[in-house]
N, C-alpha and C. Protein backbone atom coordinates (compact mmCIF):
# COMPACT_ATOMS: atom_id res chain seq x y z
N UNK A 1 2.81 20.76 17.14
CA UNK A 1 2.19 20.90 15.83
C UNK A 1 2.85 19.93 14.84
N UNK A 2 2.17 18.71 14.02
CA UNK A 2 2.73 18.54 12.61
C UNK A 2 3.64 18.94 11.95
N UNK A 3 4.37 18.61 11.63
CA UNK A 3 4.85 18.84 10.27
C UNK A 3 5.23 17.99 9.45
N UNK A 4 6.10 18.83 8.19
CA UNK A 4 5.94 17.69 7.44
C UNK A 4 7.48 18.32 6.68
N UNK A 5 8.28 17.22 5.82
CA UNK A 5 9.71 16.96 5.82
C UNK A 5 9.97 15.98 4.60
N UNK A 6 10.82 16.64 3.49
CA UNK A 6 11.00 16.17 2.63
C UNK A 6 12.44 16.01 2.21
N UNK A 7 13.02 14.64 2.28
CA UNK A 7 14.19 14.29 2.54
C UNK A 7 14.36 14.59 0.60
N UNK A 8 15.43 15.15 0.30
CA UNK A 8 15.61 15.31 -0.91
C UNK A 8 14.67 15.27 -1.96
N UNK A 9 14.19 15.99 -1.91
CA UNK A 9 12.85 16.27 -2.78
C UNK A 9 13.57 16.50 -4.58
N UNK A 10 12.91 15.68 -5.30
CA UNK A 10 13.34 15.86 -6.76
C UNK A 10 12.26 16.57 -7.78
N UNK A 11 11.42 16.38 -7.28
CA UNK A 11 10.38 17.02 -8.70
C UNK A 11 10.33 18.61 -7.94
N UNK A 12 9.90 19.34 -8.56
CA UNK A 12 9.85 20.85 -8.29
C UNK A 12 8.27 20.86 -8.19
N UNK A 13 6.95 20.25 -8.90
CA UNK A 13 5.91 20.24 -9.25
C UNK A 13 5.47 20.25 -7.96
N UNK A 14 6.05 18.85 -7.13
CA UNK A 14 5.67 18.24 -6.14
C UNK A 14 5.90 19.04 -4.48
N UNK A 15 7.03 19.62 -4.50
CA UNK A 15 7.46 20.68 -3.30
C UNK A 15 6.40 22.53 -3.84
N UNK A 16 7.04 22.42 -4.50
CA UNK A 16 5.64 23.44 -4.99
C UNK A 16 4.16 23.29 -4.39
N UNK A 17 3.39 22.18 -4.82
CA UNK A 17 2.18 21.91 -4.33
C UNK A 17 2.26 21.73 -2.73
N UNK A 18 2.89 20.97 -2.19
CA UNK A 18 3.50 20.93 -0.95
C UNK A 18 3.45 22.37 0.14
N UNK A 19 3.92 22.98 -0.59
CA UNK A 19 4.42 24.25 -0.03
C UNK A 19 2.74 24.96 -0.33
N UNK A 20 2.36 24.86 -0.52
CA UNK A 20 1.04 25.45 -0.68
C UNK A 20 -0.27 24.89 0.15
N UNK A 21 -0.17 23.29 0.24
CA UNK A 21 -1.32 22.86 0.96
C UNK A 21 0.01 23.11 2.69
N UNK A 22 1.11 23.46 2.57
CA UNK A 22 1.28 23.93 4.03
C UNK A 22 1.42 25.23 4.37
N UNK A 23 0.91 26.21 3.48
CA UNK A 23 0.59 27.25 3.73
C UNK A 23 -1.01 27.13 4.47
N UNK A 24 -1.73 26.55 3.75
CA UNK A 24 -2.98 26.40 3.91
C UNK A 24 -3.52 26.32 5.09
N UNK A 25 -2.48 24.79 5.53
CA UNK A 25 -3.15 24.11 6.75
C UNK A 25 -2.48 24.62 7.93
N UNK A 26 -1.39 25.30 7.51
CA UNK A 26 -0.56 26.40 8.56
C UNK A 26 0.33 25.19 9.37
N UNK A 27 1.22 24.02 8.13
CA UNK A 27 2.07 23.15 8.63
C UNK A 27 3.20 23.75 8.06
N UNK A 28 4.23 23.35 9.14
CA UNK A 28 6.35 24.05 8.71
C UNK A 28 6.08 22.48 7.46
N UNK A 29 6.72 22.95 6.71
CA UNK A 29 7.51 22.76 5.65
C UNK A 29 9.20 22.15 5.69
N UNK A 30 9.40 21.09 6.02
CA UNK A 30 11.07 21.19 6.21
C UNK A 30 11.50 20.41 5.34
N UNK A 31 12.90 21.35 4.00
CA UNK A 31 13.52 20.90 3.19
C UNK A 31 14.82 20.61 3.42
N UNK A 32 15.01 18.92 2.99
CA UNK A 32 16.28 18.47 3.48
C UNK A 32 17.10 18.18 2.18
N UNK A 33 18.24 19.02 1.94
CA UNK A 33 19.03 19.24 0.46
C UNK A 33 19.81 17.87 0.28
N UNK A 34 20.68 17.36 -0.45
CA UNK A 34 20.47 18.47 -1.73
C UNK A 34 18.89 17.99 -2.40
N UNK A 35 18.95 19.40 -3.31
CA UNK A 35 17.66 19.01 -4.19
C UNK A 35 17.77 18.75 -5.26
N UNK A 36 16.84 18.25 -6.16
CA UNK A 36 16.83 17.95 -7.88
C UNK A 36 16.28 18.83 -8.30
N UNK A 37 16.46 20.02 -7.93
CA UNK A 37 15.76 21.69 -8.60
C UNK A 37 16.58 22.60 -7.92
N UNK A 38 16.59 24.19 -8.14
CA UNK A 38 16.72 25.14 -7.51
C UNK A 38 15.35 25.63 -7.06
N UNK A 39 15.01 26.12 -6.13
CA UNK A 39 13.66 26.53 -5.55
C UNK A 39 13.54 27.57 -6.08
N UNK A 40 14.21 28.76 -7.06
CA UNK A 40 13.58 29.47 -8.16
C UNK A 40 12.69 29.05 -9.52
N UNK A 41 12.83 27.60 -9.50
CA UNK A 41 12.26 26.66 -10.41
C UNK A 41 10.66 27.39 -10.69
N UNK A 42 10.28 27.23 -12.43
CA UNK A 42 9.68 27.96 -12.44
C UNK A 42 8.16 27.01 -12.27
N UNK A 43 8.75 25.73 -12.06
CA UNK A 43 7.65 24.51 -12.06
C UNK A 43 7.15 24.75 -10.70
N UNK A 44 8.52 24.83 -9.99
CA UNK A 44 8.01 24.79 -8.36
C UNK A 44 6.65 25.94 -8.24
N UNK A 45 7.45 27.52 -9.13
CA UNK A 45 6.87 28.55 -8.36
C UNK A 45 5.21 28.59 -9.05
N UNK A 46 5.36 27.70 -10.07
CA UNK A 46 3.74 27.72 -11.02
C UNK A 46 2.99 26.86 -9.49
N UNK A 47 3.03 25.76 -9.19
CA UNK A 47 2.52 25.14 -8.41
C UNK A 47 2.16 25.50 -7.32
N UNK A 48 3.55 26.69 -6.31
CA UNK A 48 2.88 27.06 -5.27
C UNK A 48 2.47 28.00 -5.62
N UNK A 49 2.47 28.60 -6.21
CA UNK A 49 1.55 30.13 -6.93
C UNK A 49 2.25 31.39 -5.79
N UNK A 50 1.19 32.01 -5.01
CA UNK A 50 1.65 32.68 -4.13
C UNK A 50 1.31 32.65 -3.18
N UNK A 51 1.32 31.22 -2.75
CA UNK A 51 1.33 30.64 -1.43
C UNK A 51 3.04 30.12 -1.34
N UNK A 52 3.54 30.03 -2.04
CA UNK A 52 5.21 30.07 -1.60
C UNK A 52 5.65 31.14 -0.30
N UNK A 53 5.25 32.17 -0.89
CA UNK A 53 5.60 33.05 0.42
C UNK A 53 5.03 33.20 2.00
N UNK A 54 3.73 32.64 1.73
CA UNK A 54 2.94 32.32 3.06
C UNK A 54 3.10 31.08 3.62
N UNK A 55 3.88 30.07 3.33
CA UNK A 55 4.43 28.97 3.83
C UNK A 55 5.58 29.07 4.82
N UNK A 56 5.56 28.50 5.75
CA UNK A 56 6.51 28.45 7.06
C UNK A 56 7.71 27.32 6.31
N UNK A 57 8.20 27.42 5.64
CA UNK A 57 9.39 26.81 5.22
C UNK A 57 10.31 26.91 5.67
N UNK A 58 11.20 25.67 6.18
CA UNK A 58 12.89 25.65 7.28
C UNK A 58 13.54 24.95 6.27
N UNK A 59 15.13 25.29 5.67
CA UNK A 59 15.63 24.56 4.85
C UNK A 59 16.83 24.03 5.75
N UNK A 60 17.30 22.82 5.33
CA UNK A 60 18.07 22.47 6.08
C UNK A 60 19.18 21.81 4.90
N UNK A 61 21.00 21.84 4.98
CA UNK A 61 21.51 21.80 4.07
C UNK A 61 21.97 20.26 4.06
N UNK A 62 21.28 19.27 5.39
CA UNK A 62 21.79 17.75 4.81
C UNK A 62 20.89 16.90 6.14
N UNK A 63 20.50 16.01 6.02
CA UNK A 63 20.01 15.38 6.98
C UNK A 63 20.42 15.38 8.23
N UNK A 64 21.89 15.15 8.72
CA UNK A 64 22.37 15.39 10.20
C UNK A 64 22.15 16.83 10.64
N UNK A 65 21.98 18.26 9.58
CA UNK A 65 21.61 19.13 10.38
C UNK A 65 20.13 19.27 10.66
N UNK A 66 19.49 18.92 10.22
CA UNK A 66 18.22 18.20 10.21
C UNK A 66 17.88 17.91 11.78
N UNK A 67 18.54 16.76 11.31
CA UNK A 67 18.31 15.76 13.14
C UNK A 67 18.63 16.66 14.36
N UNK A 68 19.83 17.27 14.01
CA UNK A 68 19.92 18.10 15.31
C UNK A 68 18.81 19.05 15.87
N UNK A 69 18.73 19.55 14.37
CA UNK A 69 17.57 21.16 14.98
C UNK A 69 16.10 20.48 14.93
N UNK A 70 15.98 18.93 14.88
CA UNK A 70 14.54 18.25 15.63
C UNK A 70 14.59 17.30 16.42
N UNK A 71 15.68 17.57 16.86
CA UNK A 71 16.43 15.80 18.05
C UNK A 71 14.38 15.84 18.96
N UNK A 72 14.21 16.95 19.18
CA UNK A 72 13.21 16.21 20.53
C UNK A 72 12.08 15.54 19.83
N UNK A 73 11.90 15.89 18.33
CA UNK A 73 10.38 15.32 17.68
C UNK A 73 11.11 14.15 17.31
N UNK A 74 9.51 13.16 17.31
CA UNK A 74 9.40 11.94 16.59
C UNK A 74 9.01 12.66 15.13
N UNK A 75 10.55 11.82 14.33
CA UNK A 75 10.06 11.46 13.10
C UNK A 75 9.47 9.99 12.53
N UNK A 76 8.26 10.24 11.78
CA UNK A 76 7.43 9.25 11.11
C UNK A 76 7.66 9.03 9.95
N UNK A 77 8.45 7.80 9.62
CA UNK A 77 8.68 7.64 7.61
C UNK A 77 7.75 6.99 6.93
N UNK A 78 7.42 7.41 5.92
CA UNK A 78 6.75 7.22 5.36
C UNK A 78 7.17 6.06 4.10
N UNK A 79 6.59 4.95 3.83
CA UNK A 79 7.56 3.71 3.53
C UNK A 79 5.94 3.20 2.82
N UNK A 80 6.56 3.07 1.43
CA UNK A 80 5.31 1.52 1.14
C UNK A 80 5.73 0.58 1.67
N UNK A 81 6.65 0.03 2.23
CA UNK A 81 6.98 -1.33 3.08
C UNK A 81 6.94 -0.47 4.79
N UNK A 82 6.36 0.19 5.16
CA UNK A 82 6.39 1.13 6.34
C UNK A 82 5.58 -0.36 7.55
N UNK A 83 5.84 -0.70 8.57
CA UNK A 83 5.17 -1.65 9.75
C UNK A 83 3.71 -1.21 9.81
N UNK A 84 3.32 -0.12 9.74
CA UNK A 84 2.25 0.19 10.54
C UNK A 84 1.01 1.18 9.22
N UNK A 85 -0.07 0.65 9.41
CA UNK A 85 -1.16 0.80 8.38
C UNK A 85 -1.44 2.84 8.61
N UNK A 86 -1.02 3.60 7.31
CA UNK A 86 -1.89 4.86 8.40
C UNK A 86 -3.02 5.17 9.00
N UNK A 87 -3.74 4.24 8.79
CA UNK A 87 -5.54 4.42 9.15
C UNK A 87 -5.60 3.62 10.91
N UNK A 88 -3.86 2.88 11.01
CA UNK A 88 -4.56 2.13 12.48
C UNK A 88 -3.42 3.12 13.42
N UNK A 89 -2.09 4.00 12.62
CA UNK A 89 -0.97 4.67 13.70
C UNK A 89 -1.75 5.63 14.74
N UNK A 90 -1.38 5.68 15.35
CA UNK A 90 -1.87 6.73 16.40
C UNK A 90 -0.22 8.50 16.26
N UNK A 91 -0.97 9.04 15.59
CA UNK A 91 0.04 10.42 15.75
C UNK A 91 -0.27 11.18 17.13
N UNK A 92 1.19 11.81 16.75
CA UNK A 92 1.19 12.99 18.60
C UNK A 92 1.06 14.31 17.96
N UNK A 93 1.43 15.32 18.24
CA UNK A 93 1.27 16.52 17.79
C UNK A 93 2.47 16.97 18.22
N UNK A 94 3.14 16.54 18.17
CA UNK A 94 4.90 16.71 17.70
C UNK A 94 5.67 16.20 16.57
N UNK A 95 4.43 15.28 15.98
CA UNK A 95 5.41 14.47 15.16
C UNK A 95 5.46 15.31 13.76
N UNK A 96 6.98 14.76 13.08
CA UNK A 96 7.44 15.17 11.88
C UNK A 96 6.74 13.95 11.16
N UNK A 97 6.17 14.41 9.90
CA UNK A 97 5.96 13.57 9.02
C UNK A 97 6.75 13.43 7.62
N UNK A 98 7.83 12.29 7.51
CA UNK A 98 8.94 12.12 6.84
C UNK A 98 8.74 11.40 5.51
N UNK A 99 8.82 12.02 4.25
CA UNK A 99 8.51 11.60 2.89
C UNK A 99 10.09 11.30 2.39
N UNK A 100 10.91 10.44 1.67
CA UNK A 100 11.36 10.34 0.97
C UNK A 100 11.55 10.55 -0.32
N UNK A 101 12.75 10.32 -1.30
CA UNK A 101 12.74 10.83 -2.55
C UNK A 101 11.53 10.42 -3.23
N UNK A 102 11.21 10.99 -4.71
CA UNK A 102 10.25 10.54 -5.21
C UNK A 102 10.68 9.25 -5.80
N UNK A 103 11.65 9.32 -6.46
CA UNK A 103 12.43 7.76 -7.34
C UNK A 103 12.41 6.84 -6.02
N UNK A 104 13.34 6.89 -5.15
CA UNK A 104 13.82 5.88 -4.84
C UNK A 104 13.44 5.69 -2.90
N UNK A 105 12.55 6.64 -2.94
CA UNK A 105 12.18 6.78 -1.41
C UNK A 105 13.57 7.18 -0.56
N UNK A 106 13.85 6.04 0.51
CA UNK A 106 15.14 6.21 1.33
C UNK A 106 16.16 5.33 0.35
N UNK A 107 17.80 5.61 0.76
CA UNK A 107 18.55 4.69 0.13
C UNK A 107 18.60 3.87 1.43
N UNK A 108 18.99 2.82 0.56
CA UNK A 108 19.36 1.57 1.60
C UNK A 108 20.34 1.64 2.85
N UNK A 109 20.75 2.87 2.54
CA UNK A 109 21.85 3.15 3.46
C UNK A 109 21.69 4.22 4.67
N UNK A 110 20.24 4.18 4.65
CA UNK A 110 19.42 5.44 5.71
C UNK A 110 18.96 3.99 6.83
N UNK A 111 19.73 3.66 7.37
CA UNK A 111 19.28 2.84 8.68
C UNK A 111 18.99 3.51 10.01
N UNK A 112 19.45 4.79 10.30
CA UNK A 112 19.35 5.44 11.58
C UNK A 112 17.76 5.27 11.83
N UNK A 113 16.51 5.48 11.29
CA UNK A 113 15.19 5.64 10.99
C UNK A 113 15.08 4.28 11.40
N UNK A 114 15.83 2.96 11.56
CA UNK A 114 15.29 2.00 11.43
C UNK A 114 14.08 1.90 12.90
N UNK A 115 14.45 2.36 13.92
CA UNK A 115 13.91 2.01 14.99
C UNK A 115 12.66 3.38 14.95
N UNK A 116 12.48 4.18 14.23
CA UNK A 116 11.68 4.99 14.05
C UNK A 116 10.37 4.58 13.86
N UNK A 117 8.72 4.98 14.12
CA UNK A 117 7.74 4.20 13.38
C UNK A 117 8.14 4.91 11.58
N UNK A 118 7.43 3.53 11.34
CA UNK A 118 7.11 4.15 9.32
C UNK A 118 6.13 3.69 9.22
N UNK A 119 5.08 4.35 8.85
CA UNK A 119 3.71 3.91 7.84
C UNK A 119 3.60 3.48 6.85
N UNK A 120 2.51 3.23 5.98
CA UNK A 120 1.93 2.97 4.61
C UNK A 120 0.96 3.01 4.31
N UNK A 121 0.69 3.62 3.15
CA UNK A 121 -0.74 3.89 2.98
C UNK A 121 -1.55 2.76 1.94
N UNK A 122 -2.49 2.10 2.24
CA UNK A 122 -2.78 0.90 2.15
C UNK A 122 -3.47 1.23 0.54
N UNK A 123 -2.93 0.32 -0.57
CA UNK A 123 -3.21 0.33 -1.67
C UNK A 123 -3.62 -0.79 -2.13
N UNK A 124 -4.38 -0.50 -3.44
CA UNK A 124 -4.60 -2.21 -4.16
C UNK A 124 -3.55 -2.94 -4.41
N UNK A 125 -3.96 -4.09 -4.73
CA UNK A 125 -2.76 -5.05 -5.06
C UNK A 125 -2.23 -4.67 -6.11
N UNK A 126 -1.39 -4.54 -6.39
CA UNK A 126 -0.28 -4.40 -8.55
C UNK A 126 -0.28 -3.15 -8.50
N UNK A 127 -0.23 -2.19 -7.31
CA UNK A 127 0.02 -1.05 -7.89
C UNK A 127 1.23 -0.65 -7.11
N UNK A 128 2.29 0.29 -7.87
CA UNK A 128 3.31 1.04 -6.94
C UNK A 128 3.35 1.60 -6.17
N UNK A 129 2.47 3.17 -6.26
CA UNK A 129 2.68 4.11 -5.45
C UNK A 129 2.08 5.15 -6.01
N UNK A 130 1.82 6.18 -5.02
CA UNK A 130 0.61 7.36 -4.81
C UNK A 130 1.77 8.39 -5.11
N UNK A 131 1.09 9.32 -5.96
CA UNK A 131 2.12 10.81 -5.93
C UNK A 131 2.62 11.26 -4.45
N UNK A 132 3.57 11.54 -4.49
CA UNK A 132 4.38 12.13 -3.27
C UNK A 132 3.82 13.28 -2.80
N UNK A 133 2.97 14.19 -3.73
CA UNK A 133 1.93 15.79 -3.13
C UNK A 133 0.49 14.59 -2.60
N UNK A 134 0.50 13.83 -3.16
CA UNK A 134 -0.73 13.11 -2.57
C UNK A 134 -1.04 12.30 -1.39
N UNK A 135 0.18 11.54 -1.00
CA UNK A 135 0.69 11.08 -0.28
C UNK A 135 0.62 12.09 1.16
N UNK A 136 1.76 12.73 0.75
CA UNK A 136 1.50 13.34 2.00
C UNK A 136 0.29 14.36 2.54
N UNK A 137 -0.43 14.68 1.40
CA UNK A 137 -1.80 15.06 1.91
C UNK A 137 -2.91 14.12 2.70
N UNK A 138 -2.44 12.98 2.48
CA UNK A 138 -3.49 12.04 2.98
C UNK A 138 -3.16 11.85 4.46
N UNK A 139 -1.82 11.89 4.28
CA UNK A 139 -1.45 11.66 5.82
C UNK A 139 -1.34 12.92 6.61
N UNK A 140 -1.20 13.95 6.13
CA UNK A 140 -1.27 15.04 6.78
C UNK A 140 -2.66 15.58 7.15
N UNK A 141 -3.94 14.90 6.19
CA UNK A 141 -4.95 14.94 6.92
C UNK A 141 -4.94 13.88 7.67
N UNK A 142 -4.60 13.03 7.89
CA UNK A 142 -5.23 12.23 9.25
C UNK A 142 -4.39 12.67 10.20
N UNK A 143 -3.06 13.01 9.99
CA UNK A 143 -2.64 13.53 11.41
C UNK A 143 -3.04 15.05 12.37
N UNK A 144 -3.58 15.61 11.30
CA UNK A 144 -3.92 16.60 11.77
C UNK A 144 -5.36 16.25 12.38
N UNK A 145 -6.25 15.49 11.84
CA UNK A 145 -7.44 15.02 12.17
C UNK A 145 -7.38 14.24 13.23
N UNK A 146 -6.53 13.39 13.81
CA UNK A 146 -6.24 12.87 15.02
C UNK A 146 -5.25 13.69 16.12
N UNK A 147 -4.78 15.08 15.71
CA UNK A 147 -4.58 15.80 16.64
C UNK A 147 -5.25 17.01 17.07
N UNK A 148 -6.44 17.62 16.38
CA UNK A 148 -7.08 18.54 16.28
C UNK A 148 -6.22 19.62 16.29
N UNK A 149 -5.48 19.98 15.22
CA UNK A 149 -4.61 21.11 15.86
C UNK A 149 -4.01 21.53 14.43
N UNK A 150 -4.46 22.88 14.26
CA UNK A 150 -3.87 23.25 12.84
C UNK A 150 -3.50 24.90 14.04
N UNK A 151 -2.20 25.15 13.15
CA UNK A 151 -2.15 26.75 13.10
C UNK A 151 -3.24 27.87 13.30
N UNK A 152 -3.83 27.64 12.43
CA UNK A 152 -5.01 28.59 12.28
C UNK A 152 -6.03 28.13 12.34
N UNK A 153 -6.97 27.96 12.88
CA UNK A 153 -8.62 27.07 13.08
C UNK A 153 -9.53 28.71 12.70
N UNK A 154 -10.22 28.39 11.48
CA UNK A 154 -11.57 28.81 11.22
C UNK A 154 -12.92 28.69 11.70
């Protein structure tokens, strides 16, 4: 199954909404600390409403414990400079789907990922970047759409 993984998440707005379209689609949620909020945040809890509690959320307290408790999945980073277009990657239905901070994405000093795939989601020219709740909705629908496989099917 998908999921999806937010390496130090800073806005509260954004893990909030998050936490809600993965209640939805019945994707784990995995938070990698530290954070730029407390998850009592009242931004977070406006956003996920009360889908906070119906979300499969795993917190994890730093990236290496992270890696351990998903050594067997491929993680996928998610990179505006990422190799590979998301509309041409081919996903598995194991893979983690890996968002970075909102400011500053990865630091320069996150090389382990280097040999990892990373995507991008193909934008106009002169522009920066897609909200981070948006972002990963886009890609979390196509991966789920190229694996047929949600939690719960209606």
């Amino acid at each position: 199954m998908i999921e999806l993984a937010l390496f130090e998440p800073e806005i509260p707005h954004n893990t909030g909404a998050l936490m809600r379209l993965c209640a939805c689609l019945g994707v784990t949620l995995n938070l990698i600390q530290p954070y730029g909020f407390v998850l009592s945040d009242k931004y977070l809890k406006r956003a996920a409403m009360d889908y906070k509690d119906l979300a499969l959320v795993e917190e994890y307290s730093c990236w290496k414990s992270f890696k351990e408790v998903k050594a067997e999945k491929r993680i996928i980073k998610i990179d505006p400079l990422g190799t590979q277009n998301l509309f041409d990657f081919q996903f598995q239905s194991n893979d983690i789907v890996l968002m970075g901070k909102e400011s500053i994405g990865f630091p320069e000093s996150f090389q382990e990922l280097d040999s990892s795939p990373s995507i991008h989601i193909p934008m106009s020219e002169g522009v920066r970047s897609i909200n981070l709740a948006l972002s990963a909705t886009m890609i979390l629908t196509e991966s789920l759409r190229q694996t047929r496989h949600c939690r719960s099917q209606v």
